[in-house]
N, C-alpha and C. Protein backbone atom coordinates (compact mmCIF):
# COMPACT_ATOMS: atom_id res chain seq x y z
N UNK A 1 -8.46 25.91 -24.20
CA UNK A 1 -7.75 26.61 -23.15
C UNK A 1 -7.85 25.83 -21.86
N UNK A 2 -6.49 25.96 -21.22
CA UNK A 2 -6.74 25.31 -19.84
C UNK A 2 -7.49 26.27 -18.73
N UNK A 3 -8.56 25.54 -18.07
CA UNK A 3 -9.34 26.34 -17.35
C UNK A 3 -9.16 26.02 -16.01
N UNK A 4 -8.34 24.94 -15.81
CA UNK A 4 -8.15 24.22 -14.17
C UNK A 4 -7.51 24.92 -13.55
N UNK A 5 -7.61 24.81 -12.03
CA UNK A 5 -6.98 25.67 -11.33
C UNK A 5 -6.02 25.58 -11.30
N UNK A 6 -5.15 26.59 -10.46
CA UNK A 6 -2.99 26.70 -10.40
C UNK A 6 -3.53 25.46 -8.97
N UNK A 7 -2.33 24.40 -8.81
CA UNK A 7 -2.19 23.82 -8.17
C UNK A 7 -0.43 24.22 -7.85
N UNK A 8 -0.65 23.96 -6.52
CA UNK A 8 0.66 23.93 -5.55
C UNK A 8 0.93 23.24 -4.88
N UNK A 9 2.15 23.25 -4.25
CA UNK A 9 2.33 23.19 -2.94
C UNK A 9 3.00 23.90 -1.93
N UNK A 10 2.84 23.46 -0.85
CA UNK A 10 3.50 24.73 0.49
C UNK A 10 4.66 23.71 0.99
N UNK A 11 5.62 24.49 1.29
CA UNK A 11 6.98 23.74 2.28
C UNK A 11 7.35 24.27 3.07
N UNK A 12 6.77 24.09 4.44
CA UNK A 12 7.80 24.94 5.76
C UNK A 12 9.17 23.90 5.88
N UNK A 13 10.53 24.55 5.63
CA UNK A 13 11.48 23.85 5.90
C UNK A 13 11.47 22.78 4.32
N UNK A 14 11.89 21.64 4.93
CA UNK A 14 11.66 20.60 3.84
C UNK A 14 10.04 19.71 4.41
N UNK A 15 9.55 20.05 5.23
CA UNK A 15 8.20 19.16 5.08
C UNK A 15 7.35 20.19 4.41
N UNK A 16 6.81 19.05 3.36
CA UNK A 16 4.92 20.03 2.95
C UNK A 16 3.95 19.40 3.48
N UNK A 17 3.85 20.98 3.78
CA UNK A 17 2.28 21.39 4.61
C UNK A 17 1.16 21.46 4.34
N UNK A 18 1.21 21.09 2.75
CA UNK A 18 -0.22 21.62 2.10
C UNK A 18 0.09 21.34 0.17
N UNK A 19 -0.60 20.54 -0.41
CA UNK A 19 -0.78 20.74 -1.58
C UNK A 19 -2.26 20.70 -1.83
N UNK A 20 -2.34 20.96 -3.37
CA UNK A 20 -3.65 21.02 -4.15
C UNK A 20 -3.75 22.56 -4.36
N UNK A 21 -5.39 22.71 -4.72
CA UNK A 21 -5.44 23.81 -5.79
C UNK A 21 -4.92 24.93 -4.84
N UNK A 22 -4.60 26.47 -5.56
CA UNK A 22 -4.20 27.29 -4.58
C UNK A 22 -4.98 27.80 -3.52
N UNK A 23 -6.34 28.21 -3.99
CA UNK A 23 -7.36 28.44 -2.61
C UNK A 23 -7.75 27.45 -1.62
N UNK A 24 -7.19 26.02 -2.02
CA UNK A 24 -7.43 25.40 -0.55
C UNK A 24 -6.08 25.28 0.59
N UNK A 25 -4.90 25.47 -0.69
CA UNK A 25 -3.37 25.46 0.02
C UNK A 25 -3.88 27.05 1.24
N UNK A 26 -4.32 27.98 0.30
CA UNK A 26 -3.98 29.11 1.08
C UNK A 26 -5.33 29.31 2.36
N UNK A 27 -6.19 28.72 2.26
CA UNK A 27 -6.93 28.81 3.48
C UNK A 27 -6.47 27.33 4.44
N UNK A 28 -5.72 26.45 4.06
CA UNK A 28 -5.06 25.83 4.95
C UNK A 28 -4.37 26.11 5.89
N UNK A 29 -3.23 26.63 5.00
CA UNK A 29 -2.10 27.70 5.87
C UNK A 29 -2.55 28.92 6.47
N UNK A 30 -3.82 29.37 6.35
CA UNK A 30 -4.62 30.51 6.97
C UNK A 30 -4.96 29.65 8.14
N UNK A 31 -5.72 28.78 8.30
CA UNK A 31 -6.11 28.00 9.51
C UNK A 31 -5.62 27.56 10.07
N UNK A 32 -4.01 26.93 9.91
CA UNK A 32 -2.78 26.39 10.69
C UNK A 32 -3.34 27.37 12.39
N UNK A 33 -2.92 26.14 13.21
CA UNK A 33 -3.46 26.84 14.46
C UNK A 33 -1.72 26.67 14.78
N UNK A 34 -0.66 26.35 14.31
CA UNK A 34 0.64 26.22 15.08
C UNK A 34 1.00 27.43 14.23
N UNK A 35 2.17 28.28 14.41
CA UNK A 35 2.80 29.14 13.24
C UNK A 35 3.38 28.29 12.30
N UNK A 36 3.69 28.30 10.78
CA UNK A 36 4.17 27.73 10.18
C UNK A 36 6.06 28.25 9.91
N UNK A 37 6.02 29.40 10.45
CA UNK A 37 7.38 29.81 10.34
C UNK A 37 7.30 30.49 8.97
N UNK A 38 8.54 30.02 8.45
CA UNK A 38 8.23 31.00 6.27
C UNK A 38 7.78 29.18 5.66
N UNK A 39 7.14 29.95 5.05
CA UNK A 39 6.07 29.01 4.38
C UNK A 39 6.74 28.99 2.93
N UNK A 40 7.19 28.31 1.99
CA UNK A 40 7.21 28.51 0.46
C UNK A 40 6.04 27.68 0.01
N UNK A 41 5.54 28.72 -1.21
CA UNK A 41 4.22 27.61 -1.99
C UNK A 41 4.76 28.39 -3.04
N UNK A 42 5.07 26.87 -4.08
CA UNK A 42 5.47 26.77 -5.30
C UNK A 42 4.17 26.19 -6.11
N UNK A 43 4.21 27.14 -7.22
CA UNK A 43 3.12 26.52 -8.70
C UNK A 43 3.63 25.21 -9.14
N UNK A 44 2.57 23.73 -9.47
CA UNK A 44 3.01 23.43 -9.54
C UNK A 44 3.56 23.19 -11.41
N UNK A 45 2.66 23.89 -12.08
CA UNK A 45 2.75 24.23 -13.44
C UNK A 45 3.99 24.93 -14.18
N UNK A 46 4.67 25.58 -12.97
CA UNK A 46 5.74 26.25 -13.22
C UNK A 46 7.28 26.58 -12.42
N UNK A 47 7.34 26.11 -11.54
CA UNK A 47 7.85 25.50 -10.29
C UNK A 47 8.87 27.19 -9.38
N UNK A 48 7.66 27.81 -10.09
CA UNK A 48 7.85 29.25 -9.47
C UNK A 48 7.28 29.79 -7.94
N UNK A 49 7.75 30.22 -7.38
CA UNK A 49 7.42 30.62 -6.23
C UNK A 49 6.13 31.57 -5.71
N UNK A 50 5.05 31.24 -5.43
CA UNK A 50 3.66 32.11 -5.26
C UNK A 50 3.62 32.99 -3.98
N UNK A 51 3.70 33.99 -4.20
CA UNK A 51 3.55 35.39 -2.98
C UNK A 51 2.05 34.93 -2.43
N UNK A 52 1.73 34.69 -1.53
CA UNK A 52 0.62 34.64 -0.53
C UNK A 52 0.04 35.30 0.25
N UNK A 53 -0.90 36.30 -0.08
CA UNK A 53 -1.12 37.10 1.34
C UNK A 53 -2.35 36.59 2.11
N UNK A 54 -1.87 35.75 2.82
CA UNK A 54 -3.12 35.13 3.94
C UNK A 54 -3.53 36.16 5.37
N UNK A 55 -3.51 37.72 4.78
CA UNK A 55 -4.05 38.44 5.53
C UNK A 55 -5.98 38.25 5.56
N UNK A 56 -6.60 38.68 6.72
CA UNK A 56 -7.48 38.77 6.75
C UNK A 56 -8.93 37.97 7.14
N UNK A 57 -10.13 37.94 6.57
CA UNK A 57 -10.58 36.59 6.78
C UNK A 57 -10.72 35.37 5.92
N UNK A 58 -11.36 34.19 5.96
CA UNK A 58 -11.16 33.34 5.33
C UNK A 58 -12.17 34.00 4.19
N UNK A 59 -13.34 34.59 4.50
CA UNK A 59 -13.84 35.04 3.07
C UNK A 59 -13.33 36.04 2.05
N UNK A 60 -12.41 37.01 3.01
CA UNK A 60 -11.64 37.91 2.17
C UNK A 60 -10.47 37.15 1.12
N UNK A 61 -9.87 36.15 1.79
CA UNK A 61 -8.82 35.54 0.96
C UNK A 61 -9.18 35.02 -0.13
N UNK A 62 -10.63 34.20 0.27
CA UNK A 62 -11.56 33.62 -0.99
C UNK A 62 -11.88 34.40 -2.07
N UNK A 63 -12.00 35.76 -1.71
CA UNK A 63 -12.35 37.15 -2.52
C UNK A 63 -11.24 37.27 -3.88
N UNK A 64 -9.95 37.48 -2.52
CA UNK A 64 -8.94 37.65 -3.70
C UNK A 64 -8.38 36.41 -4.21
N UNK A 65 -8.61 35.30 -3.93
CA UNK A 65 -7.86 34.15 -4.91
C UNK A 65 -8.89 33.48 -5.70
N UNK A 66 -10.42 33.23 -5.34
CA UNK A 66 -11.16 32.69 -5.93
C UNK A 66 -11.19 32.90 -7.85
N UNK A 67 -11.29 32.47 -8.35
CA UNK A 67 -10.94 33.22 -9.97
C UNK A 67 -12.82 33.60 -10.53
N UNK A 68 -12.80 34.62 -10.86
CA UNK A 68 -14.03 35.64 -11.27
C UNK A 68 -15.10 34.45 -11.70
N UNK A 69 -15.95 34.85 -11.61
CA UNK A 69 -17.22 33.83 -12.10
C UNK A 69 -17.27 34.43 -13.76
N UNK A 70 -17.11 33.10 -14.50
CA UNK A 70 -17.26 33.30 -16.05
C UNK A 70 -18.14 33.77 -16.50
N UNK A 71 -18.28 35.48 -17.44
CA UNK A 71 -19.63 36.25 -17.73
C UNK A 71 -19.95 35.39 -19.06
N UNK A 72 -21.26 35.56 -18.95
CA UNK A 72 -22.24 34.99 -20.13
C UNK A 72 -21.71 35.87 -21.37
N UNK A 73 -21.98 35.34 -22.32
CA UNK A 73 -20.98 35.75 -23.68
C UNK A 73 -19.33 35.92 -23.90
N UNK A 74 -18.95 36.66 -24.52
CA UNK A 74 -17.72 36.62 -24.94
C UNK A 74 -16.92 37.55 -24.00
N UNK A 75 -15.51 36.73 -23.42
CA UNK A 75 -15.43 37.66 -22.26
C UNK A 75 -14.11 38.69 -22.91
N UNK A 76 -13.81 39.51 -21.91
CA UNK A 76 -13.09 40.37 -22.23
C UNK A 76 -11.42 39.49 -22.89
N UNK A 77 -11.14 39.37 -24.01
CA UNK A 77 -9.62 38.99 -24.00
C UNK A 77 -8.37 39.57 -24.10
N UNK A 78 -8.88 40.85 -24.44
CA UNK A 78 -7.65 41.54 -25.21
C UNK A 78 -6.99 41.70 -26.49
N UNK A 79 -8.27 40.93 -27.44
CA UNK A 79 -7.61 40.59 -28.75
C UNK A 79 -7.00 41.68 -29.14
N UNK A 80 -5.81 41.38 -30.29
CA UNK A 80 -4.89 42.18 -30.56
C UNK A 80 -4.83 41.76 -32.32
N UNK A 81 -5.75 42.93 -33.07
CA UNK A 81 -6.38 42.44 -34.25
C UNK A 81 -4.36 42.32 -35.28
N UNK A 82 -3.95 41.38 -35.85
CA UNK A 82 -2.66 41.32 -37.01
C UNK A 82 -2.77 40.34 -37.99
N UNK A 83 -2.49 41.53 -38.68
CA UNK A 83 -2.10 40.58 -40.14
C UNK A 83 -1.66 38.70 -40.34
N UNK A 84 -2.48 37.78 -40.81
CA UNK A 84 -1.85 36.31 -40.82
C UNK A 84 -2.10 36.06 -42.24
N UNK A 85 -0.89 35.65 -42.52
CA UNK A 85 -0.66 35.65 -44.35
C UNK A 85 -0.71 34.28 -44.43
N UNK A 86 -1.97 33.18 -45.07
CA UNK A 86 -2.14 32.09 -45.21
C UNK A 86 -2.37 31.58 -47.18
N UNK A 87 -2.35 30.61 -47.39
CA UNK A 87 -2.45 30.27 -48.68
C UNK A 87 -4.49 29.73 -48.70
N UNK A 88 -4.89 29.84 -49.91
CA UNK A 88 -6.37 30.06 -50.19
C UNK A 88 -6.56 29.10 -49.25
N UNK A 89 -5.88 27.61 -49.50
CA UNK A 89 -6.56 26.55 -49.03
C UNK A 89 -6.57 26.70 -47.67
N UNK A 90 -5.59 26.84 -46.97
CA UNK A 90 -5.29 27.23 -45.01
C UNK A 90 -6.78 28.07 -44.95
N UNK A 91 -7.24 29.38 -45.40
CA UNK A 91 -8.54 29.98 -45.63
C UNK A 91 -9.26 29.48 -45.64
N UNK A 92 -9.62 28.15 -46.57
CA UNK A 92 -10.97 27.56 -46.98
C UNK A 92 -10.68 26.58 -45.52
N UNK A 93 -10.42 26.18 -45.42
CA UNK A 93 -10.49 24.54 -44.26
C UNK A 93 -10.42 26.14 -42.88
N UNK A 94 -10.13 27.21 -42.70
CA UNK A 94 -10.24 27.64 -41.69
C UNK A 94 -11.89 28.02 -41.60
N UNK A 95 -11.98 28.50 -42.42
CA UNK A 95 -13.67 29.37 -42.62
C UNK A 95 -14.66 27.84 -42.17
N UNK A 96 -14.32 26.69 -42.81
CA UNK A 96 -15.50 25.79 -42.51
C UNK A 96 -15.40 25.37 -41.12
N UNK A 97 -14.45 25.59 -40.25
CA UNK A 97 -14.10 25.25 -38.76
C UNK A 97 -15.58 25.72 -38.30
N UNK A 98 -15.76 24.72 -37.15
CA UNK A 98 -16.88 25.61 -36.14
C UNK A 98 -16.37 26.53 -35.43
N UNK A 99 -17.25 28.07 -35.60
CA UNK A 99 -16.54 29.51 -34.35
C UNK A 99 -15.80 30.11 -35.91
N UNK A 100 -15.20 29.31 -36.79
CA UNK A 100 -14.62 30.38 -37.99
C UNK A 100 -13.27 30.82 -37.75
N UNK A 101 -12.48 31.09 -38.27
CA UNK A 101 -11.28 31.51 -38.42
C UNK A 101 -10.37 31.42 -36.91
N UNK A 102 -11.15 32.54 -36.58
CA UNK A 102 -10.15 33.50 -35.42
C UNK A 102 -10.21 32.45 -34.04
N UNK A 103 -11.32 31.60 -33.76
CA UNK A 103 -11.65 30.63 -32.64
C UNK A 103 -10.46 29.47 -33.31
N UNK A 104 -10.88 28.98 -34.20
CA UNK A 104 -9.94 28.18 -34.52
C UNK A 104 -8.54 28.31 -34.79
N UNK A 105 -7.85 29.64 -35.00
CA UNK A 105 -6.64 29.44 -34.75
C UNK A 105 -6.11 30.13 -32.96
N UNK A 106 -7.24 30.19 -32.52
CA UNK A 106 -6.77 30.52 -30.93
C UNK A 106 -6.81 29.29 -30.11
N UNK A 107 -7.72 28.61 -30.97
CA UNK A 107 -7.96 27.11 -30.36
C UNK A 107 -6.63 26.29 -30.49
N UNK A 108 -6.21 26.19 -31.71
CA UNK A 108 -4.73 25.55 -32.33
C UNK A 108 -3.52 26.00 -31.51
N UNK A 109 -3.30 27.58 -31.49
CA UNK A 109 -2.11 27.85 -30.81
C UNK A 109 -2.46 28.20 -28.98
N UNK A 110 -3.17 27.35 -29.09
CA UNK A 110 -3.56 27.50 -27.38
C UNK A 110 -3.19 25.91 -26.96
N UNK A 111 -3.44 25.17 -28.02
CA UNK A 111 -3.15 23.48 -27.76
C UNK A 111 -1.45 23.37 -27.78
N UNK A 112 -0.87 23.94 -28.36
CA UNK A 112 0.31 23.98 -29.14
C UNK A 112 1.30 24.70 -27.69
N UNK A 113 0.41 25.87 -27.63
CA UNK A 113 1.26 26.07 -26.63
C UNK A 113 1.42 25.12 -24.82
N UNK A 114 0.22 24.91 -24.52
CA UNK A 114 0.31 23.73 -23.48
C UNK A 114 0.77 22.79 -23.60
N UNK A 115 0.86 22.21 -25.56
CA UNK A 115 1.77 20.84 -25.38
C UNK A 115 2.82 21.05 -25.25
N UNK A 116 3.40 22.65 -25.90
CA UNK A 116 5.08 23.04 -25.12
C UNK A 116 4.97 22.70 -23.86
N UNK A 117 4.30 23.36 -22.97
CA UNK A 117 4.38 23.73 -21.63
C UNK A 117 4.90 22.16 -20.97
N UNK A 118 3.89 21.30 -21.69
CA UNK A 118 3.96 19.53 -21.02
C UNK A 118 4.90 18.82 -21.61
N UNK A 119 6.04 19.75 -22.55
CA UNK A 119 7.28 18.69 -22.79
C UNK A 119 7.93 18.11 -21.91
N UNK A 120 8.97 17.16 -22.62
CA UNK A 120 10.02 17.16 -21.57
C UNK A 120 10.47 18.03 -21.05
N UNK A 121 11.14 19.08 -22.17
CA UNK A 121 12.02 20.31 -21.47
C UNK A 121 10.95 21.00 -21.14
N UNK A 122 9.73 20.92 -20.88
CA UNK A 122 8.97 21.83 -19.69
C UNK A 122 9.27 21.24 -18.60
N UNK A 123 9.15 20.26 -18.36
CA UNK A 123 8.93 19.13 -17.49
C UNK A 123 10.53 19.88 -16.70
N UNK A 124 11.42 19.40 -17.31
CA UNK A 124 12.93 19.73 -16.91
C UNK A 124 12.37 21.12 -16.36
N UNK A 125 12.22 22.36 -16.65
CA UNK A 125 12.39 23.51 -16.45
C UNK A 125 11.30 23.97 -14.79
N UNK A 126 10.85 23.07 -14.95
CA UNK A 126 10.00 23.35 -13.76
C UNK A 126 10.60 22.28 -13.02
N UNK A 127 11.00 21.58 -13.41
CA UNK A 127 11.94 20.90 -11.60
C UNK A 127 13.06 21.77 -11.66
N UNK A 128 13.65 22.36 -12.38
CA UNK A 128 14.96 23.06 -12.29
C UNK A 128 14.43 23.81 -11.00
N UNK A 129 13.54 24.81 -11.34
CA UNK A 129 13.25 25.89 -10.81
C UNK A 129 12.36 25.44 -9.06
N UNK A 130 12.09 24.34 -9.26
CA UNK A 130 11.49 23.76 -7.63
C UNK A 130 12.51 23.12 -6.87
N UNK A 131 13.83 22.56 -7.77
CA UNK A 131 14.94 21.98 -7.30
C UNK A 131 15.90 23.42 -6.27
N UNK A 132 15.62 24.29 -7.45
CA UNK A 132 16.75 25.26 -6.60
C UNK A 132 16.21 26.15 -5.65
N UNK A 133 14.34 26.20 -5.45
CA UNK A 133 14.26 26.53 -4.28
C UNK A 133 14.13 25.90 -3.14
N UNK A 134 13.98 24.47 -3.49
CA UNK A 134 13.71 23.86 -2.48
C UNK A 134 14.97 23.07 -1.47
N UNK A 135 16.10 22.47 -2.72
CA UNK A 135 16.98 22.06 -3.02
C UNK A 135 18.13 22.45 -2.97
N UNK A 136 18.61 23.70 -3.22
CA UNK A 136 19.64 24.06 -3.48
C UNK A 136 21.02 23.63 -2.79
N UNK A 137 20.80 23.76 -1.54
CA UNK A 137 22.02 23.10 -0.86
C UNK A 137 21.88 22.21 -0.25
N UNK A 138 21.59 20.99 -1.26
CA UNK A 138 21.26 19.76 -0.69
C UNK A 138 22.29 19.18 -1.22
N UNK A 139 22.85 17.62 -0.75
CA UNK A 139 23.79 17.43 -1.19
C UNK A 139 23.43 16.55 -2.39
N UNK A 140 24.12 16.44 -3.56
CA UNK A 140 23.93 15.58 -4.41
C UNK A 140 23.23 16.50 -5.29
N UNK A 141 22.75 17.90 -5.15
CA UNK A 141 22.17 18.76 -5.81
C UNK A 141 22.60 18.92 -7.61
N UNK A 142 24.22 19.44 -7.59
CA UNK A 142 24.45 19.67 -9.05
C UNK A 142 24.31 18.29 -9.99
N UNK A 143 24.78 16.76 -9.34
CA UNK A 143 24.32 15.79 -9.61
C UNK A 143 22.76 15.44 -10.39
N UNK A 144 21.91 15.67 -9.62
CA UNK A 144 20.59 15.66 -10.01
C UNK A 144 19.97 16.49 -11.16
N UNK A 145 20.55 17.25 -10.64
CA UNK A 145 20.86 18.79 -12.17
C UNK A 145 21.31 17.75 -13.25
N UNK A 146 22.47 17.32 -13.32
CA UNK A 146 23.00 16.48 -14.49
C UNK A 146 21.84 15.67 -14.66
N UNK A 147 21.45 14.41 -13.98
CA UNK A 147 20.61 13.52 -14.74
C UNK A 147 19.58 13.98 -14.65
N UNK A 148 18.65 14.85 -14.31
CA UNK A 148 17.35 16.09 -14.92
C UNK A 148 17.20 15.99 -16.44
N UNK A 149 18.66 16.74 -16.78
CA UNK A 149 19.09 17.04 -18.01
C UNK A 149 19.38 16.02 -19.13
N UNK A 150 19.90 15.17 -18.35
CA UNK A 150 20.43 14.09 -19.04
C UNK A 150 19.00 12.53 -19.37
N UNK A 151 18.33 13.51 -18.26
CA UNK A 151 16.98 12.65 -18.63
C UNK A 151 17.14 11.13 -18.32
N UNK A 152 17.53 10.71 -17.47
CA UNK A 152 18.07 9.39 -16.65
C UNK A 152 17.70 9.36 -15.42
N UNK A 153 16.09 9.18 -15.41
CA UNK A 153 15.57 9.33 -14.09
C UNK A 153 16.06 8.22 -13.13
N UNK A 154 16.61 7.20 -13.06
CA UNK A 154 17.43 6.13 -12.54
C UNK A 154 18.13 6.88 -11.84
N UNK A 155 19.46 7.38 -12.54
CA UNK A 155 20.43 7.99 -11.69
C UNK A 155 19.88 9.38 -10.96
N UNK A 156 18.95 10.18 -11.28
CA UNK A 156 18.01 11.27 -10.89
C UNK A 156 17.53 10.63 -9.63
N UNK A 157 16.69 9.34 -9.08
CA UNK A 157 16.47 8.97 -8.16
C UNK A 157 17.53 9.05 -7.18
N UNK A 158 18.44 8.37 -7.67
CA UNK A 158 19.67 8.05 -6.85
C UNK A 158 20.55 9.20 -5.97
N UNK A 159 20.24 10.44 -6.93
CA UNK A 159 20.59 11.28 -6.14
C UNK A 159 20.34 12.32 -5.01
N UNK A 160 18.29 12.13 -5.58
CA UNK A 160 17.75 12.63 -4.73
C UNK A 160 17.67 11.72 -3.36
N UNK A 161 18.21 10.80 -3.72
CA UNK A 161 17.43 9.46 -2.14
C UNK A 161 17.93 9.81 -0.96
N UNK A 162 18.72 10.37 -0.40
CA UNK A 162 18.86 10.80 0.85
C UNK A 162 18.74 12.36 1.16
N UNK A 163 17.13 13.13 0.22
CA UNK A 163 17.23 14.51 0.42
C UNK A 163 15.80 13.90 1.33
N UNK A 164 14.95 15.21 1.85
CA UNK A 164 13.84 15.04 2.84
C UNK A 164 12.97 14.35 1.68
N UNK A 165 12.39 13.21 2.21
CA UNK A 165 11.02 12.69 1.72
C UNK A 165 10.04 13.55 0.89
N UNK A 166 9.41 14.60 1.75
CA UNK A 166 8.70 15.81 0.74
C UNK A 166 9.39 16.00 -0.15
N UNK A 167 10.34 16.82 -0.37
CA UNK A 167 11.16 17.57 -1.06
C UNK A 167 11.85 16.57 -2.50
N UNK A 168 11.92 15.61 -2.40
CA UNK A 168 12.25 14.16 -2.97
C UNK A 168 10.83 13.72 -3.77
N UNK A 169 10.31 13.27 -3.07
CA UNK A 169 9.06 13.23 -4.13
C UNK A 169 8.44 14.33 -4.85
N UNK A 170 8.47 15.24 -4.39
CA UNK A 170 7.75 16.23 -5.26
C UNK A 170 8.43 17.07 -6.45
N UNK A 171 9.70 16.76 -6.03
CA UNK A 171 10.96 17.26 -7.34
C UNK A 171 11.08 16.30 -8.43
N UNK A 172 10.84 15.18 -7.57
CA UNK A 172 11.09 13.91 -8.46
C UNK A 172 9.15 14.05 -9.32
N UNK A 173 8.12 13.91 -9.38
CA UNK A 173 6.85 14.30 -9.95
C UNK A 173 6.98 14.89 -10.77
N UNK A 174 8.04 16.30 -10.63
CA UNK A 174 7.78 17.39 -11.17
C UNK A 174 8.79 16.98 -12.64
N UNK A 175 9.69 16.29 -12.19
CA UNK A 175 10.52 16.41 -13.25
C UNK A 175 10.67 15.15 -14.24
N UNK A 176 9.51 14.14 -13.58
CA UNK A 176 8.85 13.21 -14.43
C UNK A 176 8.31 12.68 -14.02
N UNK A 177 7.19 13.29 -14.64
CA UNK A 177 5.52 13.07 -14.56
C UNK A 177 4.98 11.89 -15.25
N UNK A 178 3.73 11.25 -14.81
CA UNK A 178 3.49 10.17 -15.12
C UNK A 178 3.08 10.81 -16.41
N UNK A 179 3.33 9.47 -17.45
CA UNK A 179 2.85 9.72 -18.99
C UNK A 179 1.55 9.38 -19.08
N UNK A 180 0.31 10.41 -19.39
CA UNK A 180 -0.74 9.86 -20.06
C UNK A 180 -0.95 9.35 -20.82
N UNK A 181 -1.67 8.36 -21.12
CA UNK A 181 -2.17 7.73 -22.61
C UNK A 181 -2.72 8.75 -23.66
């Protein structure tokens, strides 16, 4: 399971004001001594838009965004006990797994599902969605849409090159990301 934090970023206008994990974006923009005006902070995992309430103090905000301290033993998940109809052998190679059955196939479709998440067409779907808030009436916009899609980051550059610097690099990241080894 991925355990790392939601990383963002913040955009007043087309400049950003703030990236990295969300509790340091949001006590950033808590400490801004200028007003920031409307602030957008986009996930950058999902290129969805994050509601912020930087009411209060800096330890209260820490309160509510900090993520729970992990309890000793098995934590609450929600399992949801169903039927999985496998052949003997899928059984035998599951039972000898370390943790046994149920760890190991939460382990499998937990990998499975993040390597969706890190496809291409993830990749695409989360610049879509950071393109059109950030982007939308920029010029060269439906353009970029095409080679997104078309997966021709060449001409994808080309169209973003005269949008704001921020807004340009970070669409462009989002929608192709460096390849790990």
């Amino acid at each position: 399971m991925d355990d790392s934090p939601v990383t963002c970023a913040a955009f007043a206008g087309a400049r950003l004001v703030a990236a990295g994990p969300l509790l340091e974006v949001a006590l950033r923009l808590q400490a801004a001594a200028e007003p920031q005006g409307t602030v957008l902070v986009l996930d950058d995992r999902t290129g969805r838009a994050i509601d912020l309430d930087l009411r209060g103090t800096p330890a209260e905000l820490t309160a509510r965004l900090a993520p729970p301290p992990r309890e000793r033993g098995r934590p609450r998940l929600g399992v949801t006990g169903r039927e999985v109809t496998l052949l003997p052998r899928h059984w035998e190679w599951l039972a000898a797994q370390p943790g046994g059955p149920s760890v190991t196939l939460r382990r499998l479709v937990e990998e499975a599902r993040l390597k969706g998440a890190n496809s291409r067409r993830g990749a695409q779907e989360v610049a879509y969605r950071a393109m059109t808030a950030l982007a939308g009436d920029l010029p060269g916009f439906e353009e970029a849409l095409r080679a997104l899609y078309a997966d021709e980051a060449g001409r994808f550059g080309a169209e973003v090159e005269g949008w704001p610097a921020d807004i340009r690099d970070y669409v462009t990241r989002l929608a192709f990301p460096p390849v790990s080894p």
